[in-house]
Every structure is written in structure tokens, then in C-alpha cells.
PDB file of N, CA and C in Angstrom:
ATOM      1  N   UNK A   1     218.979-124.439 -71.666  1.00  0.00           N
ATOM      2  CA  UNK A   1     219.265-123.818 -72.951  1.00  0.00           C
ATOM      3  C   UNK A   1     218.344-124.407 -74.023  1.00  0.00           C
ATOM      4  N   UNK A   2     218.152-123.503 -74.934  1.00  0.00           N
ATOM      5  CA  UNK A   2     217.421-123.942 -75.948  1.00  0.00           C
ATOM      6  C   UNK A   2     217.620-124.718 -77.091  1.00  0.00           C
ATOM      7  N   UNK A   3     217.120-125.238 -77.382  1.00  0.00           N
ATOM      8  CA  UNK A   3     218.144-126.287 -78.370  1.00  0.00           C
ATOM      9  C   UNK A   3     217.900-125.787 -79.907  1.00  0.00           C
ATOM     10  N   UNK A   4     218.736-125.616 -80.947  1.00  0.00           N
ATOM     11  CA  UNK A   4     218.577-125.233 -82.291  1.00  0.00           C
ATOM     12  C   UNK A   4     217.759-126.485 -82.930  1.00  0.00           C
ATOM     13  N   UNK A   5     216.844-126.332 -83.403  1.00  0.00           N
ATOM     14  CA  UNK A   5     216.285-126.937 -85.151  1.00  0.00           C
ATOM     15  C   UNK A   5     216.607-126.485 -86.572  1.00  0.00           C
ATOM     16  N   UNK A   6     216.177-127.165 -87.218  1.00  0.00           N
ATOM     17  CA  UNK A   6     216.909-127.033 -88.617  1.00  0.00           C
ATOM     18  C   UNK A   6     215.582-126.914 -89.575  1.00  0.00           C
ATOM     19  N   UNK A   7     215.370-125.941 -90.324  1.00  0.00           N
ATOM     20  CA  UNK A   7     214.154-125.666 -90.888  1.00  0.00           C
ATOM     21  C   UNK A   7     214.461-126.947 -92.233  1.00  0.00           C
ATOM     22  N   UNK A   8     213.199-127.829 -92.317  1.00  0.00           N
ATOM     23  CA  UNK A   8     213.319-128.952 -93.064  1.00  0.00           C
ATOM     24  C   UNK A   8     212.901-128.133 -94.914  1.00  0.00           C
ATOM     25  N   UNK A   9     212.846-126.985 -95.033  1.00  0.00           N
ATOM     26  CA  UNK A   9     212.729-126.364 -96.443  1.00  0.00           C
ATOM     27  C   UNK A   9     213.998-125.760 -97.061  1.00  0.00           C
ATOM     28  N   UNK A  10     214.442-124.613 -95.564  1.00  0.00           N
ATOM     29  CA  UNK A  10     215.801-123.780 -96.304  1.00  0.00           C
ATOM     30  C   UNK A  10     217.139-124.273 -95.386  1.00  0.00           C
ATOM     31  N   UNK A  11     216.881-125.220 -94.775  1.00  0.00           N
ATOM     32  CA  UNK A  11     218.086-125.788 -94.470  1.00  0.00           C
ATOM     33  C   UNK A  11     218.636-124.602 -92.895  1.00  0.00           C
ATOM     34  N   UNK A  12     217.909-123.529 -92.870  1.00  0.00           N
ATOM     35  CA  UNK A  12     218.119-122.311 -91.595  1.00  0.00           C
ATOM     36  C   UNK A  12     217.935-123.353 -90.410  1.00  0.00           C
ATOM     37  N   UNK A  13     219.342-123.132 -89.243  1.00  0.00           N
ATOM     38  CA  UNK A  13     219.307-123.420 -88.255  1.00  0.00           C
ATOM     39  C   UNK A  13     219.292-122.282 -87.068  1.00  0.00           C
ATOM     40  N   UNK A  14     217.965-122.123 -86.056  1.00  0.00           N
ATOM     41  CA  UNK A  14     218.036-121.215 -85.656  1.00  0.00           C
ATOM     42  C   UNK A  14     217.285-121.977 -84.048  1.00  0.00           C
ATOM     43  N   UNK A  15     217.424-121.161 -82.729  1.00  0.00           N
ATOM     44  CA  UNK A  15     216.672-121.787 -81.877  1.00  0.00           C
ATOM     45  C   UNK A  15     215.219-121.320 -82.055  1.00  0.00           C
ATOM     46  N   UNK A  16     215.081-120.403 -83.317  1.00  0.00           N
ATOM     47  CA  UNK A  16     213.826-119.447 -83.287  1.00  0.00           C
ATOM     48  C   UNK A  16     212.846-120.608 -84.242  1.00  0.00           C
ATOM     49  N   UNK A  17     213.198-121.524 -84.783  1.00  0.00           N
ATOM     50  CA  UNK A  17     212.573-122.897 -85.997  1.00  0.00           C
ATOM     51  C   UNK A  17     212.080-123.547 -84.950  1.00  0.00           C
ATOM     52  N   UNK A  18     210.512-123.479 -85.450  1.00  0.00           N
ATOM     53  CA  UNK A  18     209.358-123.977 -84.528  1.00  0.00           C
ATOM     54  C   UNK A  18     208.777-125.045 -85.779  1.00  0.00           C
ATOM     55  N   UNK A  19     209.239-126.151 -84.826  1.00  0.00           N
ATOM     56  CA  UNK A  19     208.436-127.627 -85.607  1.00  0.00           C
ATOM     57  C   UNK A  19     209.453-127.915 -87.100  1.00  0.00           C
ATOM     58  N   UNK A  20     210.519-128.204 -87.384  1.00  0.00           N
ATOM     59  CA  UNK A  20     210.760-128.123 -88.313  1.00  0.00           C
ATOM     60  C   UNK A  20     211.026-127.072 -89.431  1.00  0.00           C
ATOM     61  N   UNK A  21     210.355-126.159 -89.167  1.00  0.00           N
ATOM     62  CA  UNK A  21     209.985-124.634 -89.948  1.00  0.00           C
ATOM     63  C   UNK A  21     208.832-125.320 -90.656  1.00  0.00           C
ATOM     64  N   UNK A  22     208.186-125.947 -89.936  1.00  0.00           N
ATOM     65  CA  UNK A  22     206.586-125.913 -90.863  1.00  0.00           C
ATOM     66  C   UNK A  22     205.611-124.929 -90.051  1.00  0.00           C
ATOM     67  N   UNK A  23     205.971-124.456 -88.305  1.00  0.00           N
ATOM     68  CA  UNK A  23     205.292-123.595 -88.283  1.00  0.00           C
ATOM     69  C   UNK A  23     205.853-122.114 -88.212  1.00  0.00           C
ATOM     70  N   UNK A  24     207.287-122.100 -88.156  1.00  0.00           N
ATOM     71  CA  UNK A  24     208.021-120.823 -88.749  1.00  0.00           C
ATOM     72  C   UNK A  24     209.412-121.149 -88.599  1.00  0.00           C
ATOM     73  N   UNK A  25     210.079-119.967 -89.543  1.00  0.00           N
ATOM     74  CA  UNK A  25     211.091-120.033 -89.867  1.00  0.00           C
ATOM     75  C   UNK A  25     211.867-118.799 -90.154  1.00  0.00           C
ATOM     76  N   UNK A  26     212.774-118.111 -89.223  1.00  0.00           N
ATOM     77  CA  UNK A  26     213.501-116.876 -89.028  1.00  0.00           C
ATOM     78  C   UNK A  26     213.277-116.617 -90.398  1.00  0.00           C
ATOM     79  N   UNK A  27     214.177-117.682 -91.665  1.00  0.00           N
ATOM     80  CA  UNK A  27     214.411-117.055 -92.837  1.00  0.00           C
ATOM     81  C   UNK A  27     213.827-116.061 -93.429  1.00  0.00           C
ATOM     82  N   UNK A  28     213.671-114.956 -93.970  1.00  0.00           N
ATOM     83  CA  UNK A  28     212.434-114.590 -95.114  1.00  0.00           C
ATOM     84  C   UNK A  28     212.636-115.186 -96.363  1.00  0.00           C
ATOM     85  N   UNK A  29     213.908-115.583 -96.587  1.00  0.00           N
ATOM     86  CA  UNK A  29     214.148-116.060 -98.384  1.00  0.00           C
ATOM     87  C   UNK A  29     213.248-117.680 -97.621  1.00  0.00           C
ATOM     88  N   UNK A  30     212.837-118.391 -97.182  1.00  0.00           N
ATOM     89  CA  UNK A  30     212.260-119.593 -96.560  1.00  0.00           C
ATOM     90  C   UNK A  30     211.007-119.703 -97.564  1.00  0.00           C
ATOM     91  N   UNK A  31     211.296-120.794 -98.350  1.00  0.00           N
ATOM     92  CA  UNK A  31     209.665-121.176 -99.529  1.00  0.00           C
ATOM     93  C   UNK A  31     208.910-122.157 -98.447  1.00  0.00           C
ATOM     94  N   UNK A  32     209.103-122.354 -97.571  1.00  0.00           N
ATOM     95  CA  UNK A  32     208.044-123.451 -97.160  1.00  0.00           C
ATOM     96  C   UNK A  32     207.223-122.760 -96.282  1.00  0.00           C
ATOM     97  N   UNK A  33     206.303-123.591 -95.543  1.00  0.00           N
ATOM     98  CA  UNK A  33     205.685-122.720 -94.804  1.00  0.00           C
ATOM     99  C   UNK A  33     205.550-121.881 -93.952  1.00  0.00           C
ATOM    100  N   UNK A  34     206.801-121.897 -93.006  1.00  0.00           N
ATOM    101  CA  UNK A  34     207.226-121.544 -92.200  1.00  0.00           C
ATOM    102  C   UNK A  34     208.048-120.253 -92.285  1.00  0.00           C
ATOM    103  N   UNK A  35     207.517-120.011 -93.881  1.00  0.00           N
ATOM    104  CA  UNK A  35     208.309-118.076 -94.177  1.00  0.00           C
ATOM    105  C   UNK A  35     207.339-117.223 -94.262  1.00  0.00           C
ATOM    106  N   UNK A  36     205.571-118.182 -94.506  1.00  0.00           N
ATOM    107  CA  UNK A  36     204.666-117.444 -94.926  1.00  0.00           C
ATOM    108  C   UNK A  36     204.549-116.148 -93.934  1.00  0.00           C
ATOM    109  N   UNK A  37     205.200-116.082 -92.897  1.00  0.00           N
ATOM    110  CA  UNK A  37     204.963-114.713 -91.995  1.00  0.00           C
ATOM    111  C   UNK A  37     205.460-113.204 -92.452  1.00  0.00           C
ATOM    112  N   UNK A  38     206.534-113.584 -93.502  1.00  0.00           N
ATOM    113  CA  UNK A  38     207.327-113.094 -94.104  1.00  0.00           C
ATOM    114  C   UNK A  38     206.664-112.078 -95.477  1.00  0.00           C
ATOM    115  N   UNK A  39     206.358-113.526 -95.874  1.00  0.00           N
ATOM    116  CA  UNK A  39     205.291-112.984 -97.358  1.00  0.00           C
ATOM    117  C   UNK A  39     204.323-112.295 -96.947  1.00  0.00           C
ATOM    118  N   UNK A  40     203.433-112.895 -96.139  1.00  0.00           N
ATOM    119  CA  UNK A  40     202.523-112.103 -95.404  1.00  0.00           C
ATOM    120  C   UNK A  40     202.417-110.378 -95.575  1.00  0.00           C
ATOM    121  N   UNK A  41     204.203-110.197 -95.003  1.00  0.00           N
ATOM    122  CA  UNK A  41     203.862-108.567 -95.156  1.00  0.00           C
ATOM    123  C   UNK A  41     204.204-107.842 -96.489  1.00  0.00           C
ATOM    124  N   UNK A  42     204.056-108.519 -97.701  1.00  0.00           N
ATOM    125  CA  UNK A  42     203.972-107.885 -98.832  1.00  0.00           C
ATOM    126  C   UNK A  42     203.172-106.973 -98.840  1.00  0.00           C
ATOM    127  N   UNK A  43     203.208-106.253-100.243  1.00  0.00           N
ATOM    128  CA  UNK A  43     202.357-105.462-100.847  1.00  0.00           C
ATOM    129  C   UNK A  43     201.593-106.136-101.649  1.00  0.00           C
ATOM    130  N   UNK A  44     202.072-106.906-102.288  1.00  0.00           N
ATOM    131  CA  UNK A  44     201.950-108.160-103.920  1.00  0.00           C
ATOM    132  C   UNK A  44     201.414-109.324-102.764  1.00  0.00           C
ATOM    133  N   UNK A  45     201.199-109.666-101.551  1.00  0.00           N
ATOM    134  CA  UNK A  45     200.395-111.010-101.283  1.00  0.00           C
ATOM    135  C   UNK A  45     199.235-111.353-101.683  1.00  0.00           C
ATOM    136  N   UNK A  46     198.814-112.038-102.104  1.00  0.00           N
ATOM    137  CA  UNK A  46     197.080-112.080-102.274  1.00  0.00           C
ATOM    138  C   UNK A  46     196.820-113.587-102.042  1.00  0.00           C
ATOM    139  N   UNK A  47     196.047-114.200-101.042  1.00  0.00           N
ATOM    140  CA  UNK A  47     195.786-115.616-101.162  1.00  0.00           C
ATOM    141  C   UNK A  47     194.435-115.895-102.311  1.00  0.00           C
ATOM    142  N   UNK A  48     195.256-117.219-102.639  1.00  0.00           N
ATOM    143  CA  UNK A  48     194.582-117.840-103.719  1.00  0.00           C
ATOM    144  C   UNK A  48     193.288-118.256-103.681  1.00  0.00           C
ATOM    145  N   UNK A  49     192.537-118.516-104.650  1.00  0.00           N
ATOM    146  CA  UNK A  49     191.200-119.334-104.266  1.00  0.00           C
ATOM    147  C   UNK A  49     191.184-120.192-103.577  1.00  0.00           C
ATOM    148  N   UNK A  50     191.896-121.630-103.750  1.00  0.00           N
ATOM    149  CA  UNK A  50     191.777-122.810-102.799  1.00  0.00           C
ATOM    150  C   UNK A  50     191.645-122.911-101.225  1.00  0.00           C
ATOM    151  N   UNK A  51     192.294-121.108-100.891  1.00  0.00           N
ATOM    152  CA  UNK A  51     191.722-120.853 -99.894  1.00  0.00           C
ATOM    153  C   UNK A  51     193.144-121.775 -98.467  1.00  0.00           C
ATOM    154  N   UNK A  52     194.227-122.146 -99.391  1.00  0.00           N
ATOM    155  CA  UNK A  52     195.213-122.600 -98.629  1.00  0.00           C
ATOM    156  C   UNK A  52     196.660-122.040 -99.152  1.00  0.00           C
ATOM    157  N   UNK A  53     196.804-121.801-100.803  1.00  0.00           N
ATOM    158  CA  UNK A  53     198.262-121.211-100.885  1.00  0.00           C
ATOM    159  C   UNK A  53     197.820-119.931-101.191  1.00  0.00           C
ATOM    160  N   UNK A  54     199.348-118.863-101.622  1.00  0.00           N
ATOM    161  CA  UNK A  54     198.928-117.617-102.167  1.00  0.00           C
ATOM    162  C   UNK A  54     200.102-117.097-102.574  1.00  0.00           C
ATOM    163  N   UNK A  55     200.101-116.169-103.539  1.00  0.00           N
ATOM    164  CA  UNK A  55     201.259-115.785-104.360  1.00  0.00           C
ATOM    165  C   UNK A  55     201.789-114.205-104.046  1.00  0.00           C
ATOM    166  N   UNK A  56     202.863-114.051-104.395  1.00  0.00           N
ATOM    167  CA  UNK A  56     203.750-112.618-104.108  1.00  0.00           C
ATOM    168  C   UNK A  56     204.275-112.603-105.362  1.00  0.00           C
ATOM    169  N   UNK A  57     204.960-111.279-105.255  1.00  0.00           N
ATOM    170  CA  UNK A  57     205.976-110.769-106.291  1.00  0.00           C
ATOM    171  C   UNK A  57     206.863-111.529-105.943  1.00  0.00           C
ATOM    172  N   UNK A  58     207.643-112.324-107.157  1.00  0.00           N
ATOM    173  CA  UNK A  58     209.157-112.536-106.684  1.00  0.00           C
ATOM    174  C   UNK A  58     210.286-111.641-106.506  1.00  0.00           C
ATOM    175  N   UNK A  59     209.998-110.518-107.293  1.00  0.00           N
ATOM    176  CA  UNK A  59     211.258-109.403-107.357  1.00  0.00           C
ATOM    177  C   UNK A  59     211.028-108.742-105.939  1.00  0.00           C
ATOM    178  N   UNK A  60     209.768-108.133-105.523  1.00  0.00           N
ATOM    179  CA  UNK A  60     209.414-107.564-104.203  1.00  0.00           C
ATOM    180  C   UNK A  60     209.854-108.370-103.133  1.00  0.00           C
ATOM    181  N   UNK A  61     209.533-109.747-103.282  1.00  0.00           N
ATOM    182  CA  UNK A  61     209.976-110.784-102.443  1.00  0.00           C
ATOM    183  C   UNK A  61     211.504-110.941-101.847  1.00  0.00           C
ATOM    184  N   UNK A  62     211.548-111.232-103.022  1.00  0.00           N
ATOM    185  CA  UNK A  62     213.846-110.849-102.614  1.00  0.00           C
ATOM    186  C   UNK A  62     214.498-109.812-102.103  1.00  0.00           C
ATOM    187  N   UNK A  63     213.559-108.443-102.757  1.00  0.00           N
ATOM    188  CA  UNK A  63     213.980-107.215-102.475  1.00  0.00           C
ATOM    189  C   UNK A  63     214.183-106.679-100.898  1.00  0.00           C
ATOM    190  N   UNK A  64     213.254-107.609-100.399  1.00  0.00           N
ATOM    191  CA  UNK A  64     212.268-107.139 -98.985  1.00  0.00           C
ATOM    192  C   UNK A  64     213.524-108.065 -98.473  1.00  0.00           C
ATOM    193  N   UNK A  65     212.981-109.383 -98.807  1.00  0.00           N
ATOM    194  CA  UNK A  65     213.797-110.082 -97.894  1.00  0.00           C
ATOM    195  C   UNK A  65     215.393-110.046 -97.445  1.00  0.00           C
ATOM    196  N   UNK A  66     215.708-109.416 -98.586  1.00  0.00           N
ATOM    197  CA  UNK A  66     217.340-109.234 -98.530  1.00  0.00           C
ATOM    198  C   UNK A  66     217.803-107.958 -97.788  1.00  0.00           C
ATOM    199  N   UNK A  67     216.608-106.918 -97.401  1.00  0.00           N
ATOM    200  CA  UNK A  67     216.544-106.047 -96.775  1.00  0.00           C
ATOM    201  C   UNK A  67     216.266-106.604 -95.364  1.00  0.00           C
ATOM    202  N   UNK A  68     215.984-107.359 -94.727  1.00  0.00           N
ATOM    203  CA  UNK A  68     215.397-107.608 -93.838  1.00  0.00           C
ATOM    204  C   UNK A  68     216.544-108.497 -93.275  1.00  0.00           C
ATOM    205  N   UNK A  69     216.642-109.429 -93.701  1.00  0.00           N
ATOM    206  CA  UNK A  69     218.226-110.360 -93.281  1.00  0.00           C
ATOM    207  C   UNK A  69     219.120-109.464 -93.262  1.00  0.00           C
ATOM    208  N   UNK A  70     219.638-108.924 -93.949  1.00  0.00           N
ATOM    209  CA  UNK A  70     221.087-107.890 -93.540  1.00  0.00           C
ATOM    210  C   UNK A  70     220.329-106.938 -92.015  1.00  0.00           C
ATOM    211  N   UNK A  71     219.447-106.878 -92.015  1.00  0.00           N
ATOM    212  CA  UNK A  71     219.459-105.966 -90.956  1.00  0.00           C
ATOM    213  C   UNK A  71     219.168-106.357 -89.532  1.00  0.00           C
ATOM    214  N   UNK A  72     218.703-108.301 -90.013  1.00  0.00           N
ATOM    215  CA  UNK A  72     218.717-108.751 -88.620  1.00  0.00           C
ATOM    216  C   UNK A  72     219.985-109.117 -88.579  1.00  0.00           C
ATOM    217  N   UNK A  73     220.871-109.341 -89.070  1.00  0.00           N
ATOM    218  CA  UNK A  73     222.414-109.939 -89.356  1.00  0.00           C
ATOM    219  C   UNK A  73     223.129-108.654 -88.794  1.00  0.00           C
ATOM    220  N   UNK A  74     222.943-107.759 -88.819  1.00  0.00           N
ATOM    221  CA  UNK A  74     223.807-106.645 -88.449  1.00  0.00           C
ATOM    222  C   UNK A  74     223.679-106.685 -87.071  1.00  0.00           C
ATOM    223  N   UNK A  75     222.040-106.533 -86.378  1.00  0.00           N
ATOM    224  CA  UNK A  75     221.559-106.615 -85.310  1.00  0.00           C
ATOM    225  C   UNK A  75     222.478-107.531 -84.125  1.00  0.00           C
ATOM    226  N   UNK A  76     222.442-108.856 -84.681  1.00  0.00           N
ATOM    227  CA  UNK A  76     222.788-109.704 -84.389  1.00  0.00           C
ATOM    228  C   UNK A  76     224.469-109.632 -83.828  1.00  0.00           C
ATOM    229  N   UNK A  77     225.117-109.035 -85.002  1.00  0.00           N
ATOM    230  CA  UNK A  77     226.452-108.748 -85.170  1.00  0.00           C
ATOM    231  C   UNK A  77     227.047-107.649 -83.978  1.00  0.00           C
ATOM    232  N   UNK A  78     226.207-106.883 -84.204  1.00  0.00           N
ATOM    233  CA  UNK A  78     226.280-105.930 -82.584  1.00  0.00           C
ATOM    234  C   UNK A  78     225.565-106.107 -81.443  1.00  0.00           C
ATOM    235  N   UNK A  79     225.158-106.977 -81.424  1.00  0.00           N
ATOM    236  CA  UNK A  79     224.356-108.338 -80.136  1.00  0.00           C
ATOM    237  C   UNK A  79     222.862-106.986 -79.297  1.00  0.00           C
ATOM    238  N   UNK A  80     222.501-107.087 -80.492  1.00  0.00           N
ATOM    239  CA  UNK A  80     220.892-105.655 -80.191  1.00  0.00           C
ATOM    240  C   UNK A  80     219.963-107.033 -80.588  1.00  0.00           C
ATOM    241  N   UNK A  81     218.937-107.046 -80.098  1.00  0.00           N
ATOM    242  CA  UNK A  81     217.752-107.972 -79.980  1.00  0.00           C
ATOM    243  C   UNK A  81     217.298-107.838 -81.663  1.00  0.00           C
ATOM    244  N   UNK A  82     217.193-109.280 -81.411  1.00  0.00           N
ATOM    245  CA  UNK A  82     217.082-109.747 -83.304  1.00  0.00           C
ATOM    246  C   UNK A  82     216.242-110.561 -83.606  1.00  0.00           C
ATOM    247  N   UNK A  83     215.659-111.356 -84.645  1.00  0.00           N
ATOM    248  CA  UNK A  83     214.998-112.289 -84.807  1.00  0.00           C
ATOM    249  C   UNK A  83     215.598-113.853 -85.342  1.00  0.00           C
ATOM    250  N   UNK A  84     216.626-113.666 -85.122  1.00  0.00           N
ATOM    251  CA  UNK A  84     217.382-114.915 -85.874  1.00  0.00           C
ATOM    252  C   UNK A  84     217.534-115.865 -85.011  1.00  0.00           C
TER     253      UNK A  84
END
């Protein structure tokens, strides 16, 4: 069996938290690095100059994400293949 981790940013315990959640993290509401997969599929992503962080909408951000958790949560709830 797989053993659960605990994402060291949003506190998400999932067996799907690879490394801490520094290299991912089920969450989408997840600020550390391990959500960037998440942000990723914005509309509003754009990476920054430094060429290491990059910024989103926050309103798009929540919007998405809160869309996206209820629907792996439902998934989940009626035991259909999920990401959590």
C-alpha cells in the first residue's frame, strides 16, 4: 500500500503528494510549488522574467480551482477515478 504524505505548503494529505508537495500537490488552491500544475492551466499564467516564478489571476485562480476540487470530490464520493 501506498503510504499518504502531507503537502509541506497546504497542509493536503494525499497518497498522490510527491516529495512533500514540492514536486506536486493534488490541491489546486496549493501556493507552493507543487500546485504550479494547476496554475499552469490558466488563461492569466504568464511566467515572469527571472525565468523561475510566474503570476495568475487570483479571481480566475479560485474560480477554476474551486471548480475543479468539487468535481474531483464528487468523483471521489462516487468512487469514479479521481485525482485526489
Amino acid at each position: 500500500m501506498i503510504e499518504k504524505e502531507k503537502c509541506q505548503s497546504c497542509g493536503w494529505v494525499s497518497e498522490n503528494v510527491e516529495c512533500i508537495g514540492i514536486w506536486h500537490c493534488p490541491n489546486a488552491f496549493c501556493r507552493g510549488s507543487g500546485g504550479a500544475w494547476f496554475r499552469d492551466t490558466l488563461k492569466s499564467y504568464k511566467d515572469c522574467d527571472d525565468g523561475v516564478s510566474h503570476t495568475v489571476d487570483d479571481k480566475e485562480w479560485r474560480m477554476k480551482a474551486r471548480i475543479y476540487m468539487t468535481r474531483q470530490k464528487m468523483r471521489r464520493f462516487f468512487g469514479l477515478k479521481h485525482n485526489l
